[in-house]
Protein backbone atom coordinates (compact mmCIF):
# COMPACT_ATOMS: atom_id res chain seq x y z
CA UNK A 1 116.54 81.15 109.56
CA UNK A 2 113.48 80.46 107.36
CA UNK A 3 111.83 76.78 106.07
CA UNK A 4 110.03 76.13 103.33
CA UNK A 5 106.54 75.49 103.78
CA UNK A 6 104.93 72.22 101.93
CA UNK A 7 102.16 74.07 100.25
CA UNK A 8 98.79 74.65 99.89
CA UNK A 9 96.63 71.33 101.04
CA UNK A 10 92.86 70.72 99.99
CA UNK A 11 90.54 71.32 102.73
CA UNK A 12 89.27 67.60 102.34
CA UNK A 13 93.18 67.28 103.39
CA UNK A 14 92.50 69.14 106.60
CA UNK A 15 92.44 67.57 109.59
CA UNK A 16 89.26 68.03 111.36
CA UNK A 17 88.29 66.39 114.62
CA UNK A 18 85.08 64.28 114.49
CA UNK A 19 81.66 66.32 114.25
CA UNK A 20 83.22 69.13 112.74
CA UNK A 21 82.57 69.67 108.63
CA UNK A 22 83.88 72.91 106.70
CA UNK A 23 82.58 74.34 103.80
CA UNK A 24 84.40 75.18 100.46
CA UNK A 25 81.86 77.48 99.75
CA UNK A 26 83.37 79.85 102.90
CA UNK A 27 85.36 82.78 102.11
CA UNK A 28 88.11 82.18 103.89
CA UNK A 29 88.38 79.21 101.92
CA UNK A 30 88.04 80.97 98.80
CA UNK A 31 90.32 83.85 99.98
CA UNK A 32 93.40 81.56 100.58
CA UNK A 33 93.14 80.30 96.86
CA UNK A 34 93.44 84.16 95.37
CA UNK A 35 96.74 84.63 97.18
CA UNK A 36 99.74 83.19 95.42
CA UNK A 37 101.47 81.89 98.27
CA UNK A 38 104.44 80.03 97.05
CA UNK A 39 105.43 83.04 95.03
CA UNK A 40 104.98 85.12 98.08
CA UNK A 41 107.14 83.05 99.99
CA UNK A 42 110.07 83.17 97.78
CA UNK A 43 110.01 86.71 98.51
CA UNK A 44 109.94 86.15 101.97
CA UNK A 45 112.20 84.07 102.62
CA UNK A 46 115.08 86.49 100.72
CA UNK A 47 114.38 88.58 104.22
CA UNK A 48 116.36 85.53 105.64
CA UNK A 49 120.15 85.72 105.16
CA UNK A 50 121.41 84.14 108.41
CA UNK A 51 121.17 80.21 108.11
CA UNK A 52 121.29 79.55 111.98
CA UNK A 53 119.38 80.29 114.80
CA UNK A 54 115.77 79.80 115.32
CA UNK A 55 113.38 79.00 112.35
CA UNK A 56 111.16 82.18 111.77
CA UNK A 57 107.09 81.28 111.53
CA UNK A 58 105.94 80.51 107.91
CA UNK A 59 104.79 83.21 105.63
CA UNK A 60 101.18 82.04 105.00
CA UNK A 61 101.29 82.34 108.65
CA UNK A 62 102.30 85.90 109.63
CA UNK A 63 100.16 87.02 106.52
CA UNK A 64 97.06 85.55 107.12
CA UNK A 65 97.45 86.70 110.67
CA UNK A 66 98.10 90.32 109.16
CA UNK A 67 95.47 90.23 106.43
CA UNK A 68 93.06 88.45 109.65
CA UNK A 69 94.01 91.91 111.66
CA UNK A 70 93.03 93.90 109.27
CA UNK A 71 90.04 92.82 108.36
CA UNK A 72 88.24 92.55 111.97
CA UNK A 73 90.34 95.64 113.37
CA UNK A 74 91.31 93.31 115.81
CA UNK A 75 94.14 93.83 118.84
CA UNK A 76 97.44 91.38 118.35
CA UNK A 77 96.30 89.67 121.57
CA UNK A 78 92.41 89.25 120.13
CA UNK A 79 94.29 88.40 116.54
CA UNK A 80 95.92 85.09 118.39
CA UNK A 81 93.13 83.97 120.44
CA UNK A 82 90.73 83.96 117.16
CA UNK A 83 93.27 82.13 115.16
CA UNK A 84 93.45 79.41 117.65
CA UNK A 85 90.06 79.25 118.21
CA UNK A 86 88.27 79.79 114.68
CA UNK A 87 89.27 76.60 112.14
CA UNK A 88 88.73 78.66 109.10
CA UNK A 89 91.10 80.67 110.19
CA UNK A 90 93.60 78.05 110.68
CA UNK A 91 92.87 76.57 107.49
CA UNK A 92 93.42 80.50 105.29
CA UNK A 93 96.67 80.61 107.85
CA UNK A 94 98.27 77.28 106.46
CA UNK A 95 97.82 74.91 109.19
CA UNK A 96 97.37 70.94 108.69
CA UNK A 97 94.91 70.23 110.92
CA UNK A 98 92.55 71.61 113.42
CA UNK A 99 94.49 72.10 116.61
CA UNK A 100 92.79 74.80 119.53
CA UNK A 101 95.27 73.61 122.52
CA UNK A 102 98.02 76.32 122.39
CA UNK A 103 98.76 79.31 120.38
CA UNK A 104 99.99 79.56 117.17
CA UNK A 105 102.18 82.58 118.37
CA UNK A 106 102.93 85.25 121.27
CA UNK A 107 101.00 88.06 120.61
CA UNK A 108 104.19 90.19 120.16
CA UNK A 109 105.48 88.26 116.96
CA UNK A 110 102.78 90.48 114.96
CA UNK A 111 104.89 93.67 115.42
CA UNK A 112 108.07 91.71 113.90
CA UNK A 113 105.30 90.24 110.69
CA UNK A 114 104.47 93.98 110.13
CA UNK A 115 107.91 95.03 109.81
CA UNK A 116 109.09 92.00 107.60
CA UNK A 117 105.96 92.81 105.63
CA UNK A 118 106.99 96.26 104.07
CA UNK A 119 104.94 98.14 101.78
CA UNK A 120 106.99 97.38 99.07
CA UNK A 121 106.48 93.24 99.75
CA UNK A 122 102.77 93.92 100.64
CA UNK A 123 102.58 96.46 96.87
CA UNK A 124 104.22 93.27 95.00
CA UNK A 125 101.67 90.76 96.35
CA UNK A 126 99.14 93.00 95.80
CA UNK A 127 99.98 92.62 91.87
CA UNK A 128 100.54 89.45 92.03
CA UNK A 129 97.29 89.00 92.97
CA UNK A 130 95.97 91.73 90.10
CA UNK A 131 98.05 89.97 87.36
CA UNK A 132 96.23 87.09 87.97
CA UNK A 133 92.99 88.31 88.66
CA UNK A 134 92.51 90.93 85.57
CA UNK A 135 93.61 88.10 83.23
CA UNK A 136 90.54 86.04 84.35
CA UNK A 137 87.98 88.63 84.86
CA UNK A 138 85.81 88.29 81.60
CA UNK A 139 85.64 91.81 79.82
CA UNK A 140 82.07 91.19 79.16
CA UNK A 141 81.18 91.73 82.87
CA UNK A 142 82.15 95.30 82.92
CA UNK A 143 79.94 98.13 81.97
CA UNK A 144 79.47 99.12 78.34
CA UNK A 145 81.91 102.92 78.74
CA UNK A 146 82.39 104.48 75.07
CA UNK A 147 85.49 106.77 77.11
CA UNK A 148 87.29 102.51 77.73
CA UNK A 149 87.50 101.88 73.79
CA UNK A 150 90.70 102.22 72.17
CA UNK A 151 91.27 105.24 70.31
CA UNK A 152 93.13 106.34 67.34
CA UNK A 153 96.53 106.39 69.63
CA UNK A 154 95.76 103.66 70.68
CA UNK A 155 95.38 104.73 74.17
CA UNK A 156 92.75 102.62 76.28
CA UNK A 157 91.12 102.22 79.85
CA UNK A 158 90.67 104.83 82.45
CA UNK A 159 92.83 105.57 85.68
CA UNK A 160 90.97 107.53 88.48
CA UNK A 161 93.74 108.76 91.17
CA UNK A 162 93.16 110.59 94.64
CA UNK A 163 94.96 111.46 97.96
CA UNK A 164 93.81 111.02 101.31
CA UNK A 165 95.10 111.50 104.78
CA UNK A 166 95.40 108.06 106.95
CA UNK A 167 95.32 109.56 110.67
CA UNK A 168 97.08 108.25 113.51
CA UNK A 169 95.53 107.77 117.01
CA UNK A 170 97.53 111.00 118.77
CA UNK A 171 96.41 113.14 121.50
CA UNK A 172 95.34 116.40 119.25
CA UNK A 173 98.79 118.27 119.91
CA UNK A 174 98.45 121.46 121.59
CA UNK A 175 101.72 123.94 122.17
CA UNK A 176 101.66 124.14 126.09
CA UNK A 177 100.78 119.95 126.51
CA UNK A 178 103.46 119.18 124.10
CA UNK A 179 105.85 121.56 126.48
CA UNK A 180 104.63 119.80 129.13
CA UNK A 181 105.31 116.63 128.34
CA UNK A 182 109.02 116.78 126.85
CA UNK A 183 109.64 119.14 129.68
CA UNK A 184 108.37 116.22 132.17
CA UNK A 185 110.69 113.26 129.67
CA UNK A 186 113.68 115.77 130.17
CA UNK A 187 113.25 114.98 133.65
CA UNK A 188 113.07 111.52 133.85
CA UNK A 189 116.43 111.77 131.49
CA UNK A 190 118.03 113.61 134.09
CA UNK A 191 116.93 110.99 137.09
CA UNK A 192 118.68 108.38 134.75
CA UNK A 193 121.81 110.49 134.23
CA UNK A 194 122.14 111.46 137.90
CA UNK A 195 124.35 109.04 140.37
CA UNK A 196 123.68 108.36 143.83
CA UNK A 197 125.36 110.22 146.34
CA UNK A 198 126.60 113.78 143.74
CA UNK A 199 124.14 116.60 143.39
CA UNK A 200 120.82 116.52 141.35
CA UNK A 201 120.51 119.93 138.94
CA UNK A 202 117.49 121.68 139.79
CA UNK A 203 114.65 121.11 137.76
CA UNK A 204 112.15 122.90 139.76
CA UNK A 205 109.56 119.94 138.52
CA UNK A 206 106.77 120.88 140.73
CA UNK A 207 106.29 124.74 139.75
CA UNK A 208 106.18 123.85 136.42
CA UNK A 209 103.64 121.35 137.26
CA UNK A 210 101.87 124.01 139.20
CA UNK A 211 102.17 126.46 135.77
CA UNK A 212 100.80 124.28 133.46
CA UNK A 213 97.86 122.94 135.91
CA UNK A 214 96.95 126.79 136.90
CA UNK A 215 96.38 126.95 132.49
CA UNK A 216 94.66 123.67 132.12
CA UNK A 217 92.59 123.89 134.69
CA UNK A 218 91.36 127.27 133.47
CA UNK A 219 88.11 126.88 131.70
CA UNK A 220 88.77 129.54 128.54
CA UNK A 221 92.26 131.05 128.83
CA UNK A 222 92.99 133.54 127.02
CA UNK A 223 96.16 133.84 124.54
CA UNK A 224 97.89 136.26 126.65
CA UNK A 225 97.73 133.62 129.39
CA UNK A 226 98.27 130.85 126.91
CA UNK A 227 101.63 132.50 126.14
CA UNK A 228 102.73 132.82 129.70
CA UNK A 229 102.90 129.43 129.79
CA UNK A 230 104.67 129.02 127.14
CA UNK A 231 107.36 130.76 127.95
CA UNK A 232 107.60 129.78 131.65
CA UNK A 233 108.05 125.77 130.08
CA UNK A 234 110.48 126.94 127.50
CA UNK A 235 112.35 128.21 130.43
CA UNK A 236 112.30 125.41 132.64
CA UNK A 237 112.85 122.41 129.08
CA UNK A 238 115.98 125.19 128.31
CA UNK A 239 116.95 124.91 132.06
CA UNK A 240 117.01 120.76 131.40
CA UNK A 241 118.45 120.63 128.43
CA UNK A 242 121.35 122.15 129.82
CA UNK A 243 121.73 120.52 132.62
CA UNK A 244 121.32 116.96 130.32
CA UNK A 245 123.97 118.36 128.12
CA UNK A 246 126.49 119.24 130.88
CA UNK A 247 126.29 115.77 132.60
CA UNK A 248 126.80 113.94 128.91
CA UNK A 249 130.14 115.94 128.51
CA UNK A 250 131.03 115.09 131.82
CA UNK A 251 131.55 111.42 130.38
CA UNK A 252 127.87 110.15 130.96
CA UNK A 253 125.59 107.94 128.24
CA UNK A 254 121.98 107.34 127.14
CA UNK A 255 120.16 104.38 125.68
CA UNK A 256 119.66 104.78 121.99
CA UNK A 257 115.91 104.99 123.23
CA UNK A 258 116.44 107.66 125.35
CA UNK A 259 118.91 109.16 122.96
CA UNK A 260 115.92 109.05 120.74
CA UNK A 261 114.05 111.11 123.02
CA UNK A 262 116.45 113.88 123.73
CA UNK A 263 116.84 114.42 120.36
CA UNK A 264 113.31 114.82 119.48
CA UNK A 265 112.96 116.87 122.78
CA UNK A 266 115.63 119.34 121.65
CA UNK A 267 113.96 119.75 118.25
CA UNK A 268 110.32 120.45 119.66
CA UNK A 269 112.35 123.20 122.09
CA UNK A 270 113.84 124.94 118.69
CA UNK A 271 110.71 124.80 116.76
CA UNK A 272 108.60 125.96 119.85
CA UNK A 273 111.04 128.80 120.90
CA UNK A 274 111.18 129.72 117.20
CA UNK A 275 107.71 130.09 116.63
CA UNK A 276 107.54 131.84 120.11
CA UNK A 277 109.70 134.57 119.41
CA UNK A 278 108.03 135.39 116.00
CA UNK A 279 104.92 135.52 116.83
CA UNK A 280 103.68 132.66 114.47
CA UNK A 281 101.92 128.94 114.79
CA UNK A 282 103.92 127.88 111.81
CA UNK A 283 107.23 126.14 111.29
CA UNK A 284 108.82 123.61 108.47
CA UNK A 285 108.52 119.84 109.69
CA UNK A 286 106.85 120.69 112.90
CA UNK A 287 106.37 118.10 115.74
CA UNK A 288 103.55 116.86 116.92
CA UNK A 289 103.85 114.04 119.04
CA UNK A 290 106.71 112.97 121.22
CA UNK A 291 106.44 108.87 120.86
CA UNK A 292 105.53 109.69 116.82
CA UNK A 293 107.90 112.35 115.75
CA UNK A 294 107.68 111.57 112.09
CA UNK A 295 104.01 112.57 111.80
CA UNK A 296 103.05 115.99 110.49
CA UNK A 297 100.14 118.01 110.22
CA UNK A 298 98.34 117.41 107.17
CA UNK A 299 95.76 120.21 105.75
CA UNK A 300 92.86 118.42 104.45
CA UNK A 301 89.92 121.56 104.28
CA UNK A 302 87.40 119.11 105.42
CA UNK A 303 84.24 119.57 107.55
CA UNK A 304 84.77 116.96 110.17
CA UNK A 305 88.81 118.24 110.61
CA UNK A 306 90.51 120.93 108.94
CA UNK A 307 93.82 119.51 109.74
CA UNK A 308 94.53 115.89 110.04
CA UNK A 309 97.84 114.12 111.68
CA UNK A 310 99.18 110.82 109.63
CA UNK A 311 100.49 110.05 106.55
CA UNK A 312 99.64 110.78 102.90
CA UNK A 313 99.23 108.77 100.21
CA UNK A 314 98.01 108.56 96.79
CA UNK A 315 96.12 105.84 95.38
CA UNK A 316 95.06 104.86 91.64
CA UNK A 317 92.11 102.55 91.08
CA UNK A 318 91.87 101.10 87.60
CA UNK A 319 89.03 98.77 86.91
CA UNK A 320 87.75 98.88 89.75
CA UNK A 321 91.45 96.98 91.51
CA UNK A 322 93.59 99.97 93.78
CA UNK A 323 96.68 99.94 93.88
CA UNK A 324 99.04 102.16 96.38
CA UNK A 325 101.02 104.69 94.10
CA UNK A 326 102.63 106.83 97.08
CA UNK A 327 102.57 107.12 100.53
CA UNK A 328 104.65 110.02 103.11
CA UNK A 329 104.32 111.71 106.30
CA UNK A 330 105.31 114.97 104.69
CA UNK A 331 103.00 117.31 103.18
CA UNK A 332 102.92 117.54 99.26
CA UNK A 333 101.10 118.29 97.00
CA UNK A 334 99.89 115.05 94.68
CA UNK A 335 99.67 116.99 91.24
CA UNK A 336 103.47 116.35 91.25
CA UNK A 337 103.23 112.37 91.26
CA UNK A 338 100.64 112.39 88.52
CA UNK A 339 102.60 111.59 85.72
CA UNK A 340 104.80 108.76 87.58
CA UNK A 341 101.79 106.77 88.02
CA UNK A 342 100.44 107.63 84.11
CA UNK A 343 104.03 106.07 83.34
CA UNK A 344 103.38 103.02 85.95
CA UNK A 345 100.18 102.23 84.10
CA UNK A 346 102.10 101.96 80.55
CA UNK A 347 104.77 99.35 82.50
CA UNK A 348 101.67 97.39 83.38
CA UNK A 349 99.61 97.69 80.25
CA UNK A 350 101.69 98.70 77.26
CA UNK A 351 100.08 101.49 76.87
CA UNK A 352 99.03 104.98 78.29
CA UNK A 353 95.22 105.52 79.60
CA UNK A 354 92.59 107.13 77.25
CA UNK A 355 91.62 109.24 80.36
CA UNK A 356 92.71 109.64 83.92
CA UNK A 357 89.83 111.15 86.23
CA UNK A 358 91.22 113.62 89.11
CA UNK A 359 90.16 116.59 90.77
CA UNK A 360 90.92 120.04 90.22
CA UNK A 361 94.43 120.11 91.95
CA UNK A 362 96.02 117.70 89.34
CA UNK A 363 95.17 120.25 86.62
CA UNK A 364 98.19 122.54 86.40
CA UNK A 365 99.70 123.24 83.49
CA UNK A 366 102.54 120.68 83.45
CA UNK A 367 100.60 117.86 83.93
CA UNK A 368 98.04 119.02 80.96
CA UNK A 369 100.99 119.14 78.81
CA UNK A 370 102.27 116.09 79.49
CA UNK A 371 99.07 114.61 79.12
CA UNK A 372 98.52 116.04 75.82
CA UNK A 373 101.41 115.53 74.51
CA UNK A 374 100.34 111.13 74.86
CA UNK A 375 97.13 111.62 74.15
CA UNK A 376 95.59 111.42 77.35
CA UNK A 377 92.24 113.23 78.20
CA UNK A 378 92.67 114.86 81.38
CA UNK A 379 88.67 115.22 83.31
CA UNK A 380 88.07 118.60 84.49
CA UNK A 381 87.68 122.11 82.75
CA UNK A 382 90.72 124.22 81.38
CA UNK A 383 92.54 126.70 83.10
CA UNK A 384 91.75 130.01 83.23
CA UNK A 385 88.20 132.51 81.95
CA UNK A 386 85.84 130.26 79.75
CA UNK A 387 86.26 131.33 76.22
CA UNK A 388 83.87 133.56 74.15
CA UNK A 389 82.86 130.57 71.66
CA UNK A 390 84.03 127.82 73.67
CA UNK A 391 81.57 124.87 74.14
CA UNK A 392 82.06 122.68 76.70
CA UNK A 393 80.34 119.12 76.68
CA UNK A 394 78.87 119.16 79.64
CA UNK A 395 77.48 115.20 79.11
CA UNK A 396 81.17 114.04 79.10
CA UNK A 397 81.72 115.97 82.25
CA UNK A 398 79.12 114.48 84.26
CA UNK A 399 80.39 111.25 83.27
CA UNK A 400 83.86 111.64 84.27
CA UNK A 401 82.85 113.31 87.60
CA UNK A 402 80.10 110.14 88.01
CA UNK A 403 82.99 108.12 86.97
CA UNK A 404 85.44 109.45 89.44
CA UNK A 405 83.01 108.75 92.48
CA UNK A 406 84.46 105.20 92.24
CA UNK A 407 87.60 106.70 94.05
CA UNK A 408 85.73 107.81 97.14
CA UNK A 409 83.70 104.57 97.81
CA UNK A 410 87.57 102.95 97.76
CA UNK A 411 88.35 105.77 100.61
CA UNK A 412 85.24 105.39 102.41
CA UNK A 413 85.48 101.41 102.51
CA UNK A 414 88.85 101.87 103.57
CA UNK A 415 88.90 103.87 106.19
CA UNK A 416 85.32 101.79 107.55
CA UNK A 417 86.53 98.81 107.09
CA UNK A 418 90.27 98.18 106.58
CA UNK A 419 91.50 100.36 108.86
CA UNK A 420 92.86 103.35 107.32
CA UNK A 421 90.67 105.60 109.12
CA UNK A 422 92.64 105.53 112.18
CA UNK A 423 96.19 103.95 112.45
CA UNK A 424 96.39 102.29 116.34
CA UNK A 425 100.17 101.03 115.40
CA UNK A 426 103.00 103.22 116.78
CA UNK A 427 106.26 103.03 114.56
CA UNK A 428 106.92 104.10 111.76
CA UNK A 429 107.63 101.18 109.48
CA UNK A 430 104.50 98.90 110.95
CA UNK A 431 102.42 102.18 109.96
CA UNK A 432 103.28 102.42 106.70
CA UNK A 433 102.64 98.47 106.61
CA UNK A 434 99.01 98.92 108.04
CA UNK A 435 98.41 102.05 105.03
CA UNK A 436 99.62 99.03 102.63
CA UNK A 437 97.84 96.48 104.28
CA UNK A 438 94.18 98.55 104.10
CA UNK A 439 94.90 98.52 99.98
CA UNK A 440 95.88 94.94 100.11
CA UNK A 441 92.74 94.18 101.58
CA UNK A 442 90.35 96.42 99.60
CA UNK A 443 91.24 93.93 96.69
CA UNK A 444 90.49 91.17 98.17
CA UNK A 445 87.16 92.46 99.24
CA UNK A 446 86.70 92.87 96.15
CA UNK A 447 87.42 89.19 94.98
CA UNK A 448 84.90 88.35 97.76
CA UNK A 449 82.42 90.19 95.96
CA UNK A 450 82.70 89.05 92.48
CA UNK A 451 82.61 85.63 93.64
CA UNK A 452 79.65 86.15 95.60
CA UNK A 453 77.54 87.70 92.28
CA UNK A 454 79.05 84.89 89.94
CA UNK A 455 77.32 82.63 92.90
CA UNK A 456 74.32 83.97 93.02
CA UNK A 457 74.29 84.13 88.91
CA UNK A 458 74.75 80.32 88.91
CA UNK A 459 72.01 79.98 91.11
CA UNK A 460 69.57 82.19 89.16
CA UNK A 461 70.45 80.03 86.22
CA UNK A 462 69.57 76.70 87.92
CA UNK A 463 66.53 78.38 89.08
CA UNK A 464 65.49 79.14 86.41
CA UNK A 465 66.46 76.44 84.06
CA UNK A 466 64.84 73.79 87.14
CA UNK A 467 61.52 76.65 86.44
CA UNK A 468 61.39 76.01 82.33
């Protein structure tokens, strides 16, 4: 059951206790008044169908708390405590007055606001809050770009697009740990299963404790002795499985939890027992985590990691806003969403981009096609040997790749300070929120800082005017 709330109130409204005076200058202040929040709300309150039971906490509320999170990388726990003790906070989370004697919320009503706050609500405020904001922004203010001015197909304004990897916070997965450790759930399934009084199946728990210590505990094995061990805890997980599978036929139930589990446990045994009998360290949708089992290895080619483990997603910045085009835990391979988000920008605009700026991997032949087929200048050289006569303007390419640079800060801010560089959540749906959240927030950082220059502009033109 959801309420309507009564609205935005003035901070002169706010009730503040004696002593205490708040700014409208702050930015939290300022913040709340960029976010559209009745609109929001109508959204959220379709999430509602059921017209009993107990009324759900307000939007402005589990948002602010969200966008609060995100911000400070703070814990749930740490997320409560500052709203109740930080007025500013209270004031950009909707509250009517001032009040530091209980807690807005159990700590455990954030996981339940990330769920109800998908990526797909989270991508519509977030252009809610660009619709408003690009009409405003005076054209003026941005930099004098002879690639931004309409052309004769009347194609105008440049789209830079990228992918990234947002990494998860997993133990780096390792063939004989990840053994280990469904071989040691398989277990505890069995102690479940198993009634007092009849016969516990052998697991032989302790050996294969003993196997896997005598590997870890060795300083550099070797792969011969790496694929001992292997083997022995495929033997004792296939030994489990079978004695798990036996006492479910025999009438016996799970938990969808532990259900959960088996299943994933019976998929790491195929993939493991696959890759062990050919030989390889390859296999299609491998697992690498037990509690995450939708994450996959992503290959990134970088210094700091080769491989990362998360999700992928694509992002588009245009004007400096960013938007979230597409987001998976699979790998692919982003030249293939290139021209859904050229077609995206036309929905928004009217019109297709005079030039989108990408790297290399975007530039197969398909998408050069398409682009030349609208009139869009694709950045980057052509395919195949440089042509005998062929002169390249090598002025226009140092301007898209300067250009393009723009993308990178967005990925570097974001994973600094908004929390993409290292998901702490562990579903799946409330990490896909946090990926969404991190682009939410990069806009509003954003906001921050083109208030802050027109701020210090006014103030340069008192200065000066008090000067003269």
């Amino acid at each position: 059951m959801y309420k309507f709330d009564n609205g935005q109130i003035s901070l002169a409204e706010f009730g503040q206790p004696i002593g205490m005076n708040l700014h409208e200058d702050n930015r939290w202040v300022k913040k709340s008044q960029y976010i559209p929040w009745a609109e929001i709300e109508q959204r959220y309150a379709a999430l509602f169908q059921n017209r009993k039971g107990n009324v759900a906490k307000p939007l402005r509320l589990g948002l602010g708390a969200c966008i609060i999170q995100a911000e400070y990388g703070y814990s749930d726990e740490e997320t409560v405590l500052m709203i109740q003790e930080h007025p500013y906070f209270q004031y950009f989370c909707g509250y009517k007055a001032y009040n530091d004697r209980k807690p807005p919320f159990d700590s455990s009503l954030m996981v339940y606001f990330r769920k109800r706050l998908t990526p797909e609500i989270l991508g519509e405020i977030n252009e809610m809050i660009l619709t408003e904001q690009e009409g405003n922004i005076d054209q003026n203010d941005h930099k004098d770009d002879s690639n931004n001015s309409d052309s004769g197909s009347g194609n105008s304004g440049t789209m830079i697009v990228d992918a990234t990897c947002a990494p998860s916070q997993i133990k780096y997965p390792q063939d004989t740990a990840l053994l280990n450790e469904a071989r040691e759930s398989s277990e505890v399934i069995i102690d479940n299963l198993h009634t007092p009084g009849q016969a516990k199946p052998r697991t032989y728990r302790k050996r294969a404790h003993k196997d896997y210590l005598s590997l870890v505990r060795c300083r550099k094995p070797g792969t011969k002795k790496i694929r001992k061990c292997i083997g022995k805890q495929l033997n004792y997980l296939r030994r489990n499985l079978k004695a798990i599978n036996n006492m479910l036929n025999d009438g016996k139930f799970l938990p969808p939890r532990q259900q959960f589990r088996l299943e994933t446990i019976q998929k790491v045994y195929a993939q493991q027992k696959t890759m062990y009998d050919n030989h390889s360290h390859s296999v299609p949708e491998r697992i690498v985590s037990l509690s995450q089992p939708w994450l996959r290895p992503i290959v990134r080619g970088k210094a700091k990691a080769a491989v990362e483990f998360g999700a992928k997603l694509d992002i588009s910045v245009v004007d400096g806003w960013t938007r979230l085009e597409y987001h998976s835990f699979d790998a692919y391979n982003e030249s293939k969403n290139l021209t859904d988000m050229i077609e995206r920008y036309r929905e928004r605009t009217g019109h297709y981009p005079e030039r989108v700026l990408a790297d290399k991997i975007y530039r197969n032949r398909e998408n050069i096609g398409y682009c030349s087929a609208r009139g869009v200048r694709l950045s980057g050289p052509a395919l195949g040997r440089p042509k005998k006569d062929e002169v390249r303007d090598k002025r226009q390419n140092y301007r898209d790749e300067a250009d393009r640079v723009e993308v990178e800060r967005k990925f570097s801010l974001a994973k600094r300070k908004c929390g993409l560089g290292l998901i702490v959540t562990r579903l799946e749906e409330t990490t896909c929120h946090c990926i969404a959240m991190s682009v939410l927030l990069l806009n509003l950082r954003k906001l921050d800082q083109l208030l802050h220059a027109f701020l210090q502009w006014i103030f340069g033109v008192k200065i000066l005017a008090f000067i003269q």
